[in-house]
Protein backbone atom coordinates (compact mmCIF):
# COMPACT_ATOMS: atom_id res chain seq x y z
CA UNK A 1 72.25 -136.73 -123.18
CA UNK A 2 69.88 -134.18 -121.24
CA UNK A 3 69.49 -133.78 -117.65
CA UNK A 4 65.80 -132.44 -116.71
CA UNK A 5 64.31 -130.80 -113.20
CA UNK A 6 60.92 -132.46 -111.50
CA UNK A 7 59.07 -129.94 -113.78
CA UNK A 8 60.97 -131.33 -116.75
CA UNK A 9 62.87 -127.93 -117.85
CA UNK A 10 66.20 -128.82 -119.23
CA UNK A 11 69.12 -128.14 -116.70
CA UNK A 12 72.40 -129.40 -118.88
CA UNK A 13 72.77 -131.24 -121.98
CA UNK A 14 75.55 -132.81 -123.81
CA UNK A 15 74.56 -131.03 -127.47
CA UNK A 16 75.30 -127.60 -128.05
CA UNK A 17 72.62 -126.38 -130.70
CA UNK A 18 74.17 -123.05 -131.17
CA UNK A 19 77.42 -125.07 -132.19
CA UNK A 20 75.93 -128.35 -133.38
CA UNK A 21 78.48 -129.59 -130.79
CA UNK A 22 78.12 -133.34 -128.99
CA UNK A 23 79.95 -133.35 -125.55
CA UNK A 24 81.15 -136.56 -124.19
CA UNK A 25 80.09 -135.77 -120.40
CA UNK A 26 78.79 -132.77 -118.51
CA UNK A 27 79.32 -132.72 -114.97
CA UNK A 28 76.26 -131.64 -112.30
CA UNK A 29 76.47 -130.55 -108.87
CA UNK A 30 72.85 -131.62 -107.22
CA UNK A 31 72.31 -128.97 -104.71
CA UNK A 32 68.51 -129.96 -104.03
CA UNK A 33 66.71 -133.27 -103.33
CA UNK A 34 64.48 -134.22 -105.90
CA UNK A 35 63.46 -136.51 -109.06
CA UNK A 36 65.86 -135.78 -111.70
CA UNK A 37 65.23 -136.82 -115.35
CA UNK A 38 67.69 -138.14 -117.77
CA UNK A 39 67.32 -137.98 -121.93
CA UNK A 40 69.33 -140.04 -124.20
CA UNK A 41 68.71 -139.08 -128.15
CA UNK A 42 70.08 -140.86 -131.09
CA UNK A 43 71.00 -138.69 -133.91
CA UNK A 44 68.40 -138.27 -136.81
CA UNK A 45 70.07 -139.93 -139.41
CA UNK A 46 71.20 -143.21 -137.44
CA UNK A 47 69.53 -146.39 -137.99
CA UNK A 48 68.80 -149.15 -135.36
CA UNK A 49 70.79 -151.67 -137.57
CA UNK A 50 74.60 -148.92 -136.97
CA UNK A 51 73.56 -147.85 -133.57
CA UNK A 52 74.73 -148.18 -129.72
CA UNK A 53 74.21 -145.71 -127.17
CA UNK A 54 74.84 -146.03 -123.66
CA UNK A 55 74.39 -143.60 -120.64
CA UNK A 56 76.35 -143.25 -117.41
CA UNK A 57 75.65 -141.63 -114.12
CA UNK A 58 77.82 -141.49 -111.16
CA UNK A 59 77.11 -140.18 -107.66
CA UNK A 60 80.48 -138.84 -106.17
CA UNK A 61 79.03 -138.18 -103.37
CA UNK A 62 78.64 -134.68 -100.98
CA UNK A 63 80.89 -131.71 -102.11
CA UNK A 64 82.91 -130.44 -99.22
């Protein structure tokens, strides 16, 4: 899953391509208003027939 910025630059994704590591979660603390964009990729080599993929978001609300 990636997390984009109004101008669509990637801010935090789950895949580390220097590891070839998939995180379960990454957490964001929204300091601006704005349009956020979120990205959810299926791996290359999955089909549609073996797949699910499902995306959460939360808002926790304001950070004391």
């Amino acid at each position: 899953m990636n997390l984009y910025d109004t101008k669509h630059n990637l801010i935090l994704s789950t895949y580390n391509e220097e590891t070839n590591h998939d995180f379960p979660y990454f957490d964001f603390n929204c300091e601006i208003n704005g349009i956020f964009y979120v990205e959810i990729k299926l791996k290359d080599n999955c089909t549609i027939e073996k797949t699910c993929a499902s995306g959460c978001l939360n808002y926790l609300g304001k950070i004391q």
